[in-house]
C-alpha atoms as a PDB file:
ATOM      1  CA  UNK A   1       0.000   0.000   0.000  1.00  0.00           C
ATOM      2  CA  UNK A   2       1.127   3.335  -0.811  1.00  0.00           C
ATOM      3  CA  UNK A   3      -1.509   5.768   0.590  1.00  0.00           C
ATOM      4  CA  UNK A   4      -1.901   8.904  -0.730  1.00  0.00           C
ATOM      5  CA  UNK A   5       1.678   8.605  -2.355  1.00  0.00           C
ATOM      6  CA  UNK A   6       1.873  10.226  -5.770  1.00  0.00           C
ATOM      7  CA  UNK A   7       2.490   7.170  -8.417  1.00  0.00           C
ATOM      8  CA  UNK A   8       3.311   7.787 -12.104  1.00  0.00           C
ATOM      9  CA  UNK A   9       0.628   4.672 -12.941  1.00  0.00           C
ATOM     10  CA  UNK A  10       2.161   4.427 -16.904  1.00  0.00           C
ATOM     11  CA  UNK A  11       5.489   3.870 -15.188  1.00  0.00           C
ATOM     12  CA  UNK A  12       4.240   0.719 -13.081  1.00  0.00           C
ATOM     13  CA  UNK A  13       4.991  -2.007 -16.349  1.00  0.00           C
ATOM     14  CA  UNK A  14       8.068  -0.510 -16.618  1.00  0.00           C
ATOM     15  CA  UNK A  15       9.255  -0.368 -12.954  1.00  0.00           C
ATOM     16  CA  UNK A  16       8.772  -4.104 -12.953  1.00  0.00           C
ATOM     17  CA  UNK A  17      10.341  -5.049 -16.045  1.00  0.00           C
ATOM     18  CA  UNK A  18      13.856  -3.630 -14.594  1.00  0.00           C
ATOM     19  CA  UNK A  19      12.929  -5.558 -11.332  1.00  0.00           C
ATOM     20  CA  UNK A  20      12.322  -8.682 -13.114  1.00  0.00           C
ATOM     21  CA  UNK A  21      15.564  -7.337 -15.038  1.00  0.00           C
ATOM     22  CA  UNK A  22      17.530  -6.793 -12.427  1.00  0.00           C
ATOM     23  CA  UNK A  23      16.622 -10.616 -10.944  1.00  0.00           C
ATOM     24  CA  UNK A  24      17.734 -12.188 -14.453  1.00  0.00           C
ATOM     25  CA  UNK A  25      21.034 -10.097 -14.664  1.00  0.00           C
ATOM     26  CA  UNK A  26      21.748 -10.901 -11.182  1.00  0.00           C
ATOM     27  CA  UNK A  27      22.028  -7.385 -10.138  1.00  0.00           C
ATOM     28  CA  UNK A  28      21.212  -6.159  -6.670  1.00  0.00           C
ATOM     29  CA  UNK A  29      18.486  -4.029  -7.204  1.00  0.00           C
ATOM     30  CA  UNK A  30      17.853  -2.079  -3.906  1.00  0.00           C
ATOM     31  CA  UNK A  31      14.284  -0.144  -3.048  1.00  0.00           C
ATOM     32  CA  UNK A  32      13.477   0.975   0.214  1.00  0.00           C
ATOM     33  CA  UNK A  33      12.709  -1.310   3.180  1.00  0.00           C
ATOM     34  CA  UNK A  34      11.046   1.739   4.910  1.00  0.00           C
ATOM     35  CA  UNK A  35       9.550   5.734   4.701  1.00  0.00           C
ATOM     36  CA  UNK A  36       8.744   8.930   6.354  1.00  0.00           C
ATOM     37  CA  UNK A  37       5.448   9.523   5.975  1.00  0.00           C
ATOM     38  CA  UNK A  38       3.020  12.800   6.310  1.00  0.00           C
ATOM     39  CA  UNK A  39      -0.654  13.120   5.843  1.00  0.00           C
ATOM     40  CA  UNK A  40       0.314  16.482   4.043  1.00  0.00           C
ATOM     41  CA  UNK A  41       3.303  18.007   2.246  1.00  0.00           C
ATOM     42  CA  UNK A  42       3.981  21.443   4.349  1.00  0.00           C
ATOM     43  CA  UNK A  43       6.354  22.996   6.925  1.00  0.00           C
ATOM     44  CA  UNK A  44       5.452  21.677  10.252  1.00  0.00           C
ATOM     45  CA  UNK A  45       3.575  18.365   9.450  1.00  0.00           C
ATOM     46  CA  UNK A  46       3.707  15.510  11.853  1.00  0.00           C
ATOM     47  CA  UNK A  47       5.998  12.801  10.094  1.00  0.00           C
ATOM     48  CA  UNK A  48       6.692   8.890  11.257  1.00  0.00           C
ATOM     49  CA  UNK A  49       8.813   6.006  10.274  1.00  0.00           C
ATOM     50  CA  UNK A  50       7.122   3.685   8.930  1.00  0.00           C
ATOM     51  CA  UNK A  51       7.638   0.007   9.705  1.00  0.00           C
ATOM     52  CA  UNK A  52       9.361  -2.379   7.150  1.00  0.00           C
ATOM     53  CA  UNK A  53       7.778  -2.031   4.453  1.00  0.00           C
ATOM     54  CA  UNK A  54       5.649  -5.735   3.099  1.00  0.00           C
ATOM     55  CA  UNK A  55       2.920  -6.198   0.813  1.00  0.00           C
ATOM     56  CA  UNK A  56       0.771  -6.005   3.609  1.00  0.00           C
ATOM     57  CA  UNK A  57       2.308  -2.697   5.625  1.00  0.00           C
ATOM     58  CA  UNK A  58       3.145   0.213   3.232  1.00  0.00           C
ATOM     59  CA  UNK A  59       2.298   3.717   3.554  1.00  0.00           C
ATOM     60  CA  UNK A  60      -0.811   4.172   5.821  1.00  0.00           C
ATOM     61  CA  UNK A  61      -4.243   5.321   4.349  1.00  0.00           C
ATOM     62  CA  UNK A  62      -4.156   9.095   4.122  1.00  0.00           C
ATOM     63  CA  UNK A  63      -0.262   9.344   4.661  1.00  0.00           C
ATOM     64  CA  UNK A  64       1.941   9.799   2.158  1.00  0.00           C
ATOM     65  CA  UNK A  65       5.768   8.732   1.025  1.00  0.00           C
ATOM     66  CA  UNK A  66       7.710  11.869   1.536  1.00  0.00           C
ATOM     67  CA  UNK A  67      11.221  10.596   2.191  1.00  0.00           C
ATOM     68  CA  UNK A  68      12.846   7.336   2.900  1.00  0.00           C
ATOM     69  CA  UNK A  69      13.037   5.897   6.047  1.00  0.00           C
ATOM     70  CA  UNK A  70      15.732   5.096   8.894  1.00  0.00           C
ATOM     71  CA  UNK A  71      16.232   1.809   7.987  1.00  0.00           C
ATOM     72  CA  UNK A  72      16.655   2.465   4.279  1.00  0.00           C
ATOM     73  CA  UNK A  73      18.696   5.688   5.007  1.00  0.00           C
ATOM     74  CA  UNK A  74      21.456   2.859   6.623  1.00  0.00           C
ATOM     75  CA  UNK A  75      20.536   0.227   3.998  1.00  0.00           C
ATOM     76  CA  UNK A  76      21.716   2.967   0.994  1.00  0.00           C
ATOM     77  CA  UNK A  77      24.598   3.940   2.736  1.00  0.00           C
ATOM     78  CA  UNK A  78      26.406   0.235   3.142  1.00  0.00           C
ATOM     79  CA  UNK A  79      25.423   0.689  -0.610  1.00  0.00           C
ATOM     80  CA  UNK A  80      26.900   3.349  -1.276  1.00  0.00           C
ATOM     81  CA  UNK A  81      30.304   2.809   0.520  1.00  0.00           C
ATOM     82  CA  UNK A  82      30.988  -0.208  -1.657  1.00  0.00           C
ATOM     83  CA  UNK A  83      30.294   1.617  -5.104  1.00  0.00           C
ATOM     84  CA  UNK A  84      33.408   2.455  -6.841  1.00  0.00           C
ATOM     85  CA  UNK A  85      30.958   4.495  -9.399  1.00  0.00           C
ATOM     86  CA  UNK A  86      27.356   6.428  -8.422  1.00  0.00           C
ATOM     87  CA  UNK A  87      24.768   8.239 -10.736  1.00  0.00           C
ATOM     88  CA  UNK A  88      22.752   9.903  -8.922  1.00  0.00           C
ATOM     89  CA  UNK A  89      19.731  11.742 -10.611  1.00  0.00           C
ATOM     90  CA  UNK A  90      16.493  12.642  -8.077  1.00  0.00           C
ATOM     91  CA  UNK A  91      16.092  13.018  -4.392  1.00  0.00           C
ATOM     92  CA  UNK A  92      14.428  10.660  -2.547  1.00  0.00           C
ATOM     93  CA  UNK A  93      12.273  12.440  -0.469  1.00  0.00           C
ATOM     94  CA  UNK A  94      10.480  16.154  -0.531  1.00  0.00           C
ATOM     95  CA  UNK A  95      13.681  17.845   0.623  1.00  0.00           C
ATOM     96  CA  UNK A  96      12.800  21.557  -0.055  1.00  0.00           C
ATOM     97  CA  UNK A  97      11.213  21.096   3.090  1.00  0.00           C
ATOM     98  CA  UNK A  98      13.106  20.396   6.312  1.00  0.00           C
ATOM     99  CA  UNK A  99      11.381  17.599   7.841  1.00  0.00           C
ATOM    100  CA  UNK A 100      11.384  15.763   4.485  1.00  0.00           C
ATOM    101  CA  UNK A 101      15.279  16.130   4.028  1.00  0.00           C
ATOM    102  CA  UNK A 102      17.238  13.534   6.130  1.00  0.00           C
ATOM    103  CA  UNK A 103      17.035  10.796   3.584  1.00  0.00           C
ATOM    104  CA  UNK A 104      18.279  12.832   0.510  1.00  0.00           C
ATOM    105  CA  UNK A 105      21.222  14.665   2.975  1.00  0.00           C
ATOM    106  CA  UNK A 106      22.049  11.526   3.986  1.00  0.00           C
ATOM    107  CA  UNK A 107      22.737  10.254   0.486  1.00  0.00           C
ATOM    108  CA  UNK A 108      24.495  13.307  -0.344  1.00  0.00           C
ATOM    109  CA  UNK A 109      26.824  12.933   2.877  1.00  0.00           C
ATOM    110  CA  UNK A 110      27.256   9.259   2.126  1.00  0.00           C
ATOM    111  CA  UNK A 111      28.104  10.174  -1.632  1.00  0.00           C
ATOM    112  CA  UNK A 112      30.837  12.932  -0.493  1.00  0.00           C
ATOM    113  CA  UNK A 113      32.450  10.182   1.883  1.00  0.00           C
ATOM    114  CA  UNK A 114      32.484   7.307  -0.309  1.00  0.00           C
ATOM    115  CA  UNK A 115      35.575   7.937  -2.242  1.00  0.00           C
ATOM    116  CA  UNK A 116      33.547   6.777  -5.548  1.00  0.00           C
ATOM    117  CA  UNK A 117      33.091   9.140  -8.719  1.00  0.00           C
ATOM    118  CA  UNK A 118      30.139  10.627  -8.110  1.00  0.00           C
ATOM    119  CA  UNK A 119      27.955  12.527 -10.984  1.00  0.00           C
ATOM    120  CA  UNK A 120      24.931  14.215  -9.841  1.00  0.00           C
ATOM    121  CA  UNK A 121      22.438  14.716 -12.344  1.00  0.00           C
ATOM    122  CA  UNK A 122      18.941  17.053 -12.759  1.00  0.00           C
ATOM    123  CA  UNK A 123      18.299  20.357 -11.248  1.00  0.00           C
ATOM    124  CA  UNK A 124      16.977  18.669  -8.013  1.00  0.00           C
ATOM    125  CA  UNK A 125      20.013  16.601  -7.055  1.00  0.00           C
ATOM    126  CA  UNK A 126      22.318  19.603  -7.585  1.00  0.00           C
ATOM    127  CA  UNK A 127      19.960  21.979  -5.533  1.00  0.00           C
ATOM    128  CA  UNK A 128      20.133  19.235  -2.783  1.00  0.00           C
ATOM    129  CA  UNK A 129      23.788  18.550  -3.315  1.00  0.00           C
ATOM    130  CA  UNK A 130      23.938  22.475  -2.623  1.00  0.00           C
ATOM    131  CA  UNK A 131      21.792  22.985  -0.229  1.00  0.00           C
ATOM    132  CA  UNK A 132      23.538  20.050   1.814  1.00  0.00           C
ATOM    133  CA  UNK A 133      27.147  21.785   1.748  1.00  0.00           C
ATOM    134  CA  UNK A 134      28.361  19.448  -0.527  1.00  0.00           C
ATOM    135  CA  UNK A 135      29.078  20.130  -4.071  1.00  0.00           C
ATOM    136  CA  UNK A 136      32.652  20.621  -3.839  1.00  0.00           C
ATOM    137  CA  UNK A 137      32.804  16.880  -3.134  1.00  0.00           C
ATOM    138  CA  UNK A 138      31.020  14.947  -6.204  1.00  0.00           C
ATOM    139  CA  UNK A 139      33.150  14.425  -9.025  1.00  0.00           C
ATOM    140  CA  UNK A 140      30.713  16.427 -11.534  1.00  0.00           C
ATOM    141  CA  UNK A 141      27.386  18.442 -11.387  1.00  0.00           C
ATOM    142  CA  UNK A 142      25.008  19.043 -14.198  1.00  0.00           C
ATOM    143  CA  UNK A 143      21.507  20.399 -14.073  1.00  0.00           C
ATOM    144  CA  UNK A 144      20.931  18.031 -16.969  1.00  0.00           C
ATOM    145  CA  UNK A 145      19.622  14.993 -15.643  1.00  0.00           C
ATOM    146  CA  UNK A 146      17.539  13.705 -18.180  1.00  0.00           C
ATOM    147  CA  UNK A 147      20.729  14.985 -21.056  1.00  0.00           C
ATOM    148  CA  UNK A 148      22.573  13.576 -18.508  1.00  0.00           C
ATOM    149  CA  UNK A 149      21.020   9.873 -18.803  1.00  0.00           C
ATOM    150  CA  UNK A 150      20.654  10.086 -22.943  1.00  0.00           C
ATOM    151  CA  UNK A 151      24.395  11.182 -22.918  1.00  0.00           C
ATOM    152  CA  UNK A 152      25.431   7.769 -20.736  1.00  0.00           C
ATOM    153  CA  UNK A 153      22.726   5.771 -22.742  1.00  0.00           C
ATOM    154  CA  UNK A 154      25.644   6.712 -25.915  1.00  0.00           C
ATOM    155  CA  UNK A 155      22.531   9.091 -27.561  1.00  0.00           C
ATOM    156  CA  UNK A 156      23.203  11.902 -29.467  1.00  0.00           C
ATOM    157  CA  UNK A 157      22.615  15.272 -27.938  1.00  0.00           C
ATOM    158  CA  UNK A 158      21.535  17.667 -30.375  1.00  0.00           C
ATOM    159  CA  UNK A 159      23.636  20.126 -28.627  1.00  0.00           C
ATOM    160  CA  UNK A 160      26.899  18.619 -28.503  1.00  0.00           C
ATOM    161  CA  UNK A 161      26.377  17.398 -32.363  1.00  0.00           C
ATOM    162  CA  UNK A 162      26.008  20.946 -33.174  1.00  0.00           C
ATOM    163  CA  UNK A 163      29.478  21.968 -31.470  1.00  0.00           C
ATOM    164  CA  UNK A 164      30.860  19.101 -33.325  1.00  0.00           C
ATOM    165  CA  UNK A 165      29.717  19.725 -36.773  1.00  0.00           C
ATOM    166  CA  UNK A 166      32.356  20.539 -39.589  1.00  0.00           C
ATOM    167  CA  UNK A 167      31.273  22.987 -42.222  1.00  0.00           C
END
């Protein structure tokens, strides 16, 4: 259960293929094992932990997903101290707000200790990058996340082709 959690519906086939992808490639694919939640997104708002998270616990009816919790916060970083490599493009909670920013400082702080290239990419992970002190310790910052991806997918970026183009 998710509560009143925003979820991108269309994206639900694909979020399972890569799960089901990530189980045939062997690849450790690691979600969160538990959340913040609110019944509201403002300044001041009660938030809890929630339990593990199950197919039978979740996000409680009328709550909402608006970070990620404790127990993932600690799961992430023993992730994140073993990567030699990190992408990292979106928060993972609602951290223009205070109470909503532990998780997404928390990857940012584990990030800046790791010792791993780090490339932050979208407007959001740099403004939380920022925000946390810690830009001068990633490896590189764009605002382009989704240019970002394409470029790492090997697409062509109509703005670098332009640059490269001999007349």
């Amino acid at each position: 259960p998710v509560g009143k959690s925003r979820v991108e519906s269309d994206k639900l086939d694909l979020a399972r293929e890569l799960m089901d992808l990530a189980k045939t490639k062997k690849v450790n694919l690691v979600l969160p094992v538990d959340v913040k939640e609110a019944q509201e997104i403002r300044v001041g708002a009660i938030v809890r932990n929630t339990n593990r998270l199950s197919s039978q616990s979740g996000v409680s009816d009328g709550w909402m997903a608006v970070d990620i919790g404790n127990a993932t916060v600690a799961l992430f970083e023993e992730e994140i101290a073993k990567a030699k490599t990190i992408l990292w493009n979106g928060p993972v909670g609602v951290f223009e707000i205070p109470d909503f920013s532990d998780g997404t400082f928390a990857v940012a702080e584990a990030l800046a200790k790791s010792g791993a290239t780090t490339i932050i990419g979208g407007g959001d992970s740099v403004t939380a990058v920022k925000q946390a002190g810690l830009a001068d310790k990633m490896t590189f910052i764009s605002t382009g996340g989704g240019a970002s991806l394409e470029l790492l997918e090997g697409k062509e970026l109509p703005g670098v082709a332009a640059l490269t183009e001999k007349s």
